[in-house]
PDB file of N, CA and C in Angstrom:
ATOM      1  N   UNK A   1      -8.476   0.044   2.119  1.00  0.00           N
ATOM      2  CA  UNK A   1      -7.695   0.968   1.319  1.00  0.00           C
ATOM      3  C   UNK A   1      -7.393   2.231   2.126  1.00  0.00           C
ATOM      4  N   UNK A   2      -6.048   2.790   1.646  1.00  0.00           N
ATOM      5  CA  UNK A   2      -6.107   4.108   2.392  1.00  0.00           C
ATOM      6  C   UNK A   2      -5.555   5.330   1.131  1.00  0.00           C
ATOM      7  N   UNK A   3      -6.790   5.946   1.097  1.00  0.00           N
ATOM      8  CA  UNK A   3      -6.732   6.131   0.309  1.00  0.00           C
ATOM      9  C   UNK A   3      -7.118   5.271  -1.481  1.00  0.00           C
ATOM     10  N   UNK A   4      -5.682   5.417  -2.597  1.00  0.00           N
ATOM     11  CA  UNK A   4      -6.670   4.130  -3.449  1.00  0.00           C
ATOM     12  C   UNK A   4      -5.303   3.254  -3.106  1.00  0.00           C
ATOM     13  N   UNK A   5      -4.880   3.054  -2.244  1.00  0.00           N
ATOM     14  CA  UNK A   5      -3.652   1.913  -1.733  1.00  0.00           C
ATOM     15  C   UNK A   5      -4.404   0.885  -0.866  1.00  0.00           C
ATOM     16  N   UNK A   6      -4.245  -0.766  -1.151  1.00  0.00           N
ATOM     17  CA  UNK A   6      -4.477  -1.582  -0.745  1.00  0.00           C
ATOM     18  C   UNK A   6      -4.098  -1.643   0.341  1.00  0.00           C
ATOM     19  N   UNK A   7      -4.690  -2.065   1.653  1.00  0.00           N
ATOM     20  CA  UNK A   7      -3.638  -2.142   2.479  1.00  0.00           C
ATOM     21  C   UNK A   7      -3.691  -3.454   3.000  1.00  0.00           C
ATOM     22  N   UNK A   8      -2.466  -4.095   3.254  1.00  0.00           N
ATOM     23  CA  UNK A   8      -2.274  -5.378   3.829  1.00  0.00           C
ATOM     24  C   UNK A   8      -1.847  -6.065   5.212  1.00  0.00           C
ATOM     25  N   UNK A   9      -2.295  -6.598   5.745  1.00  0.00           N
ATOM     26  CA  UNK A   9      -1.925  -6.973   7.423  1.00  0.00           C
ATOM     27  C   UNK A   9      -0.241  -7.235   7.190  1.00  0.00           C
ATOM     28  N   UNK A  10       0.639  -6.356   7.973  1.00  0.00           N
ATOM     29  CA  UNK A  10       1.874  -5.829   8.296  1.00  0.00           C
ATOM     30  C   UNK A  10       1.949  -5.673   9.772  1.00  0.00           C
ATOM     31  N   UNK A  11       3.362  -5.172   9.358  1.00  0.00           N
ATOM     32  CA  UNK A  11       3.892  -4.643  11.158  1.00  0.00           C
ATOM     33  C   UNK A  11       3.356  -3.078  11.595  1.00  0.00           C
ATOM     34  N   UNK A  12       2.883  -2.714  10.279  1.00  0.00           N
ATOM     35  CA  UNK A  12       2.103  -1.023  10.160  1.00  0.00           C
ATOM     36  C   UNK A  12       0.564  -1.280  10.883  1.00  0.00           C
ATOM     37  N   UNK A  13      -0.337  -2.257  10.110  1.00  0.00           N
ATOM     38  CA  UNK A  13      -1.531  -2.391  10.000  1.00  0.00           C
ATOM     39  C   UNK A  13      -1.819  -3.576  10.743  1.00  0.00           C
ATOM     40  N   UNK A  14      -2.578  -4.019  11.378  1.00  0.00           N
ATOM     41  CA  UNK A  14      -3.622  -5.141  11.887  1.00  0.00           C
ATOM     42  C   UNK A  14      -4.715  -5.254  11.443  1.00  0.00           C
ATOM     43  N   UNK A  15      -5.522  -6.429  10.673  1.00  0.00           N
ATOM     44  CA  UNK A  15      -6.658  -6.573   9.776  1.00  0.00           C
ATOM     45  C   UNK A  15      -7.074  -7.578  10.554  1.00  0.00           C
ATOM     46  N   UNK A  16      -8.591  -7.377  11.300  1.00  0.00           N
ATOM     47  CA  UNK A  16      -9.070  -8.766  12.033  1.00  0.00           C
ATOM     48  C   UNK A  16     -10.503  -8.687  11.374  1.00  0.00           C
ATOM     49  N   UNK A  17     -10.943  -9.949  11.085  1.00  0.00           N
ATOM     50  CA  UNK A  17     -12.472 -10.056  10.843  1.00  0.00           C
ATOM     51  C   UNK A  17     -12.669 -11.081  11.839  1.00  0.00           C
ATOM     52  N   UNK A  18     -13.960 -10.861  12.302  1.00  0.00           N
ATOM     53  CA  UNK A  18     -14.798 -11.912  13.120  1.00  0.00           C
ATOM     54  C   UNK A  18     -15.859 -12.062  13.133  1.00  0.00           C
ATOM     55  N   UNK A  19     -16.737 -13.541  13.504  1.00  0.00           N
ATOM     56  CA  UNK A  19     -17.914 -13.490  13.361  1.00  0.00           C
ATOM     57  C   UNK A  19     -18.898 -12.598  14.389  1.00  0.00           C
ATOM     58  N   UNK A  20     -20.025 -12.115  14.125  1.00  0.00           N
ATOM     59  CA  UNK A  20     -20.614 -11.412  15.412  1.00  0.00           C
ATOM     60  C   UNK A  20     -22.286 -12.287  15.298  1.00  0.00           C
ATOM     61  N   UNK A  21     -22.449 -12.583  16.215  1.00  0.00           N
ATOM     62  CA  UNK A  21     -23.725 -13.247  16.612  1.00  0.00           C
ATOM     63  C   UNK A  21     -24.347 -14.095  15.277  1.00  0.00           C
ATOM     64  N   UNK A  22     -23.294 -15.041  14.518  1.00  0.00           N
ATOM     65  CA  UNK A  22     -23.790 -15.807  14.106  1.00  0.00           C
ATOM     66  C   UNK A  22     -24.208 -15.631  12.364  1.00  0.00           C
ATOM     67  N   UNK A  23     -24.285 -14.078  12.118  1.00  0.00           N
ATOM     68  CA  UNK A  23     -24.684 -13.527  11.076  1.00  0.00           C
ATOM     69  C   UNK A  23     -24.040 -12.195  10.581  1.00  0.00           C
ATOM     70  N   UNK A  24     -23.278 -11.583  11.541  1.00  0.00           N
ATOM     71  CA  UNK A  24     -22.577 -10.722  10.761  1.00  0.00           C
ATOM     72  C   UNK A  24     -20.926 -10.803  11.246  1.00  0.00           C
ATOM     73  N   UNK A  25     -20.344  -9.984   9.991  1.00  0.00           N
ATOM     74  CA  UNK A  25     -19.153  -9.829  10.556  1.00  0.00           C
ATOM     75  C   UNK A  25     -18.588  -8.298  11.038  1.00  0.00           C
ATOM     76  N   UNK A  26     -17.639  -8.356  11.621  1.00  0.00           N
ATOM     77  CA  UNK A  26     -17.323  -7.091  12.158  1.00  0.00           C
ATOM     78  C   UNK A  26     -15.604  -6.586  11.706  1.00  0.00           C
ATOM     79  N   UNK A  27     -15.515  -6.227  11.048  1.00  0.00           N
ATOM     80  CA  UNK A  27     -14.035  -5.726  10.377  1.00  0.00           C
ATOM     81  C   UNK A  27     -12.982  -4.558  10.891  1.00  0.00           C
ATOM     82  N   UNK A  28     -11.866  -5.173  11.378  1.00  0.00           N
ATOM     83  CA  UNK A  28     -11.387  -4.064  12.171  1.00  0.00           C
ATOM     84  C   UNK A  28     -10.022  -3.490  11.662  1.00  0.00           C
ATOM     85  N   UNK A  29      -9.679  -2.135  11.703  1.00  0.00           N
ATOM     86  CA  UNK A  29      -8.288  -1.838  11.032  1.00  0.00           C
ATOM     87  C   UNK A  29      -7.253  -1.517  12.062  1.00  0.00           C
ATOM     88  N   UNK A  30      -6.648  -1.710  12.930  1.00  0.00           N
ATOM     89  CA  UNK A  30      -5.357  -1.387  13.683  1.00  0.00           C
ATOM     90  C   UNK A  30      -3.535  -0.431  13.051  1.00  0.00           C
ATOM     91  N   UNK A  31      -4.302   0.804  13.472  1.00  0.00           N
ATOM     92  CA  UNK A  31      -3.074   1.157  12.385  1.00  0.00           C
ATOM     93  C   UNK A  31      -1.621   1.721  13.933  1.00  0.00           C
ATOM     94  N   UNK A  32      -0.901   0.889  13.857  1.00  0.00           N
ATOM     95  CA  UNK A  32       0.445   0.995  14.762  1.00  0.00           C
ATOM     96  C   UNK A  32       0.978   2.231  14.800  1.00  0.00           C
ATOM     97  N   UNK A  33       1.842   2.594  15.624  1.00  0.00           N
ATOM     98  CA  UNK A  33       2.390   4.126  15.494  1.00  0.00           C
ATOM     99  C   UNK A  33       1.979   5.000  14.612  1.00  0.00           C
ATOM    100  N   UNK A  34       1.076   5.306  14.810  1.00  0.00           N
ATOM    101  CA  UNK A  34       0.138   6.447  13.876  1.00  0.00           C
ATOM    102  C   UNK A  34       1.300   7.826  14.164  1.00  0.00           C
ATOM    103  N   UNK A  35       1.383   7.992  12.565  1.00  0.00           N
ATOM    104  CA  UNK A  35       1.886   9.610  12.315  1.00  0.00           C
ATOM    105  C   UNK A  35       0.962  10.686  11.391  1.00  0.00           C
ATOM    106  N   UNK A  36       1.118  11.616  11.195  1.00  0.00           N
ATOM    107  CA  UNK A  36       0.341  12.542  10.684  1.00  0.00           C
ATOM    108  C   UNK A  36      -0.292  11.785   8.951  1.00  0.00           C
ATOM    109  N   UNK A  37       1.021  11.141   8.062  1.00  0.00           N
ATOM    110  CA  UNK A  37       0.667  10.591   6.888  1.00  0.00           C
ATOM    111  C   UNK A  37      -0.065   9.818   6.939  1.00  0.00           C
ATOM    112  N   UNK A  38      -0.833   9.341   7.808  1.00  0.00           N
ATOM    113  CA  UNK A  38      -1.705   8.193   8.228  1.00  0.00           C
ATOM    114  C   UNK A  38      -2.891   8.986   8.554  1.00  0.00           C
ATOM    115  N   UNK A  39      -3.578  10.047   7.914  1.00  0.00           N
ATOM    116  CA  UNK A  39      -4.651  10.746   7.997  1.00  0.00           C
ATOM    117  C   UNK A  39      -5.163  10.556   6.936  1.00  0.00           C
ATOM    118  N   UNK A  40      -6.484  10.528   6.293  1.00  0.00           N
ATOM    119  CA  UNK A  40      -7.034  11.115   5.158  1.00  0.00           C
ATOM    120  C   UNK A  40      -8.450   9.810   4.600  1.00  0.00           C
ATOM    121  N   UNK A  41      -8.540   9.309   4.143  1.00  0.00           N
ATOM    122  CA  UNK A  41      -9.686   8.420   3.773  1.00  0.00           C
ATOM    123  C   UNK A  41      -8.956   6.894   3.790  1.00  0.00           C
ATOM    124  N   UNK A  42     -10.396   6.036   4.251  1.00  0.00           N
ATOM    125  CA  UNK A  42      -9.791   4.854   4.626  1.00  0.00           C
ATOM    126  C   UNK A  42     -11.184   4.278   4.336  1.00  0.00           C
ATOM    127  N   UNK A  43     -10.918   2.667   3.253  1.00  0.00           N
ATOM    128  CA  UNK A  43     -12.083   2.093   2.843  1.00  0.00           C
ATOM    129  C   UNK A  43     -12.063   0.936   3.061  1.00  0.00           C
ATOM    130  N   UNK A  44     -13.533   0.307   3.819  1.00  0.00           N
ATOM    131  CA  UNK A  44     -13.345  -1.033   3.516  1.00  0.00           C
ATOM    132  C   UNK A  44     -13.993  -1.675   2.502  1.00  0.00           C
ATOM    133  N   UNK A  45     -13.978  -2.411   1.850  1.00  0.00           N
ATOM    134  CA  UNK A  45     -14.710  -3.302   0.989  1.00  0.00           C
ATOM    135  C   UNK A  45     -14.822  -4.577   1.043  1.00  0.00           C
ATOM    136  N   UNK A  46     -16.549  -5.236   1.112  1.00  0.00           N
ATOM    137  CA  UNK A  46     -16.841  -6.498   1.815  1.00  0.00           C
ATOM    138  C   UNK A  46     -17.575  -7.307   0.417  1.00  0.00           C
ATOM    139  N   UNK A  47     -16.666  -7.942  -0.415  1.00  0.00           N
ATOM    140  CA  UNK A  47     -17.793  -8.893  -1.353  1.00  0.00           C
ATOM    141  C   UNK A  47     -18.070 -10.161  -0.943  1.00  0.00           C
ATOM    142  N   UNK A  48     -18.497 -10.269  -1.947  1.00  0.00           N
ATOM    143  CA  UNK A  48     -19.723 -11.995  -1.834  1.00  0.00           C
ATOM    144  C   UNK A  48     -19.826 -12.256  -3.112  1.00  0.00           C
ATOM    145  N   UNK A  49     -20.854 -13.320  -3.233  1.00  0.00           N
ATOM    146  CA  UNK A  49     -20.830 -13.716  -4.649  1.00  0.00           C
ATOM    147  C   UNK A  49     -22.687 -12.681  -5.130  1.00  0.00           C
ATOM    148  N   UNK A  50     -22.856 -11.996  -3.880  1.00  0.00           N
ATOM    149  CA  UNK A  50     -24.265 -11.232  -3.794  1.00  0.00           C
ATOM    150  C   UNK A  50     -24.335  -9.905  -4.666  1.00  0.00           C
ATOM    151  N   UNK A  51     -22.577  -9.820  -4.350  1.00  0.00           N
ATOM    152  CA  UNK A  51     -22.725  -8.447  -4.871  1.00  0.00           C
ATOM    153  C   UNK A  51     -21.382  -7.559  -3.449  1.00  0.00           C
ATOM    154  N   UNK A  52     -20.956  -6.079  -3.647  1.00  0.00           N
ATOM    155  CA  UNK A  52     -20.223  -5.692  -2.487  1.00  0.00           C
ATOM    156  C   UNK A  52     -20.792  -5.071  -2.294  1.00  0.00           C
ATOM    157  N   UNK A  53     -20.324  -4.302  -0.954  1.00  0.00           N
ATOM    158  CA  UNK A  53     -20.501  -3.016  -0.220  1.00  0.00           C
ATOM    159  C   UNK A  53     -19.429  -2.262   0.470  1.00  0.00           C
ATOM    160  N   UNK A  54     -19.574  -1.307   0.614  1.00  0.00           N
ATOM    161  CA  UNK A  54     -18.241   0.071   0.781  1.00  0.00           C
ATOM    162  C   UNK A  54     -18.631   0.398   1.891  1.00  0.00           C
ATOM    163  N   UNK A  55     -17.702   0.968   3.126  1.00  0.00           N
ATOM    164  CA  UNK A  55     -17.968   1.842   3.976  1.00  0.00           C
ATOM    165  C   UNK A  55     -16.605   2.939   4.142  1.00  0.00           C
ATOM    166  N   UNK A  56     -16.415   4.151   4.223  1.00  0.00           N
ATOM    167  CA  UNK A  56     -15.469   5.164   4.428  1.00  0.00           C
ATOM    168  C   UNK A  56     -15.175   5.357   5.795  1.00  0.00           C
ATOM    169  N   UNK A  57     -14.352   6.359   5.699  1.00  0.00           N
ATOM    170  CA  UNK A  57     -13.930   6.811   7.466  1.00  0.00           C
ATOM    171  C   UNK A  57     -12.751   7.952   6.675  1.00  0.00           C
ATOM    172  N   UNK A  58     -12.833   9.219   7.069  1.00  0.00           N
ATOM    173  CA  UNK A  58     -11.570  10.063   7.028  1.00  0.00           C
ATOM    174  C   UNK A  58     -11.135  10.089   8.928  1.00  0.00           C
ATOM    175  N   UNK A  59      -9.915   9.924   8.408  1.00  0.00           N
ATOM    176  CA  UNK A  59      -8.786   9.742   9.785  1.00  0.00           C
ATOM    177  C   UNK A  59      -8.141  11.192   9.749  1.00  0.00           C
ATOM    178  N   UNK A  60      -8.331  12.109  10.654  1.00  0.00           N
ATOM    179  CA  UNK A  60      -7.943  13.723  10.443  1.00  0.00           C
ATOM    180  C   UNK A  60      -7.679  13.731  11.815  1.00  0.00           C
ATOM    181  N   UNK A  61      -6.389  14.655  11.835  1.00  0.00           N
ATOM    182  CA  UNK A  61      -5.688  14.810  13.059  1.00  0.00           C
ATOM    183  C   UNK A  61      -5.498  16.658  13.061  1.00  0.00           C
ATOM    184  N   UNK A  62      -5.613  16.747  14.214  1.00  0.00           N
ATOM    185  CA  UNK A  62      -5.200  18.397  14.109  1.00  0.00           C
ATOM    186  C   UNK A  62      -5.226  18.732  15.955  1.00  0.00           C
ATOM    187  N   UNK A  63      -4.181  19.637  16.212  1.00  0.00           N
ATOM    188  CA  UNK A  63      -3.477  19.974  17.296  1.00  0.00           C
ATOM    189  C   UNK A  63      -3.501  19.391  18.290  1.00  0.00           C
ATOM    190  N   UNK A  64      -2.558  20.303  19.576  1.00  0.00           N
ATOM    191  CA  UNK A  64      -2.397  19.111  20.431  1.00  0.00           C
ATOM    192  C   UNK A  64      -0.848  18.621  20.460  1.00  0.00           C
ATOM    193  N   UNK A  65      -0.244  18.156  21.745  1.00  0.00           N
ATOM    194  CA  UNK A  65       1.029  17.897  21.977  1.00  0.00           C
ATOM    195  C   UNK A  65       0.939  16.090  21.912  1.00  0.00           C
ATOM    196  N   UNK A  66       2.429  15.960  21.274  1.00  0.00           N
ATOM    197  CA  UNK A  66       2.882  14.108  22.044  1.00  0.00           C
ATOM    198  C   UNK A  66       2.123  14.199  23.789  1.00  0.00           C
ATOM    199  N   UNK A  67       1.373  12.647  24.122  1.00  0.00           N
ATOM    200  CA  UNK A  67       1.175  12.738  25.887  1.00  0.00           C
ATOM    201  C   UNK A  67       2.928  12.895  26.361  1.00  0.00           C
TER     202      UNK A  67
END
């Protein structure tokens, strides 16, 4: 989520999961030409039939030129 918006593998976003040593997975977000609106809270959410779990990330940008 970014924010409370779903987000879906696009030409914006890249969504990869993979296995890691057999027992966990590792979840990755790829966000393409990043602009300033592409700052602010970003969630993942991992269910099962166990139950879920949440992890956050705020994406904050501040000064600094284009390279």
């Amino acid at each position: 989520y970014h924010g409370t918006t779903e987000i879906k593998d696009n030409s914006k976003y890249t969504l990869t999961l993979e296995l890691d040593q057999k027992l966990y997975y590792l979840a990755r977000l790829q966000i393409k030409n990043v602009v300033k609106v592409d700052g602010g809270e970003y969630k993942a959410v991992a269910k099962n039939k166990n139950g879920q779990g949440t992890a956050t990330i705020n994406l904050n940008f501040e000064g600094g030129e284009k390279p």
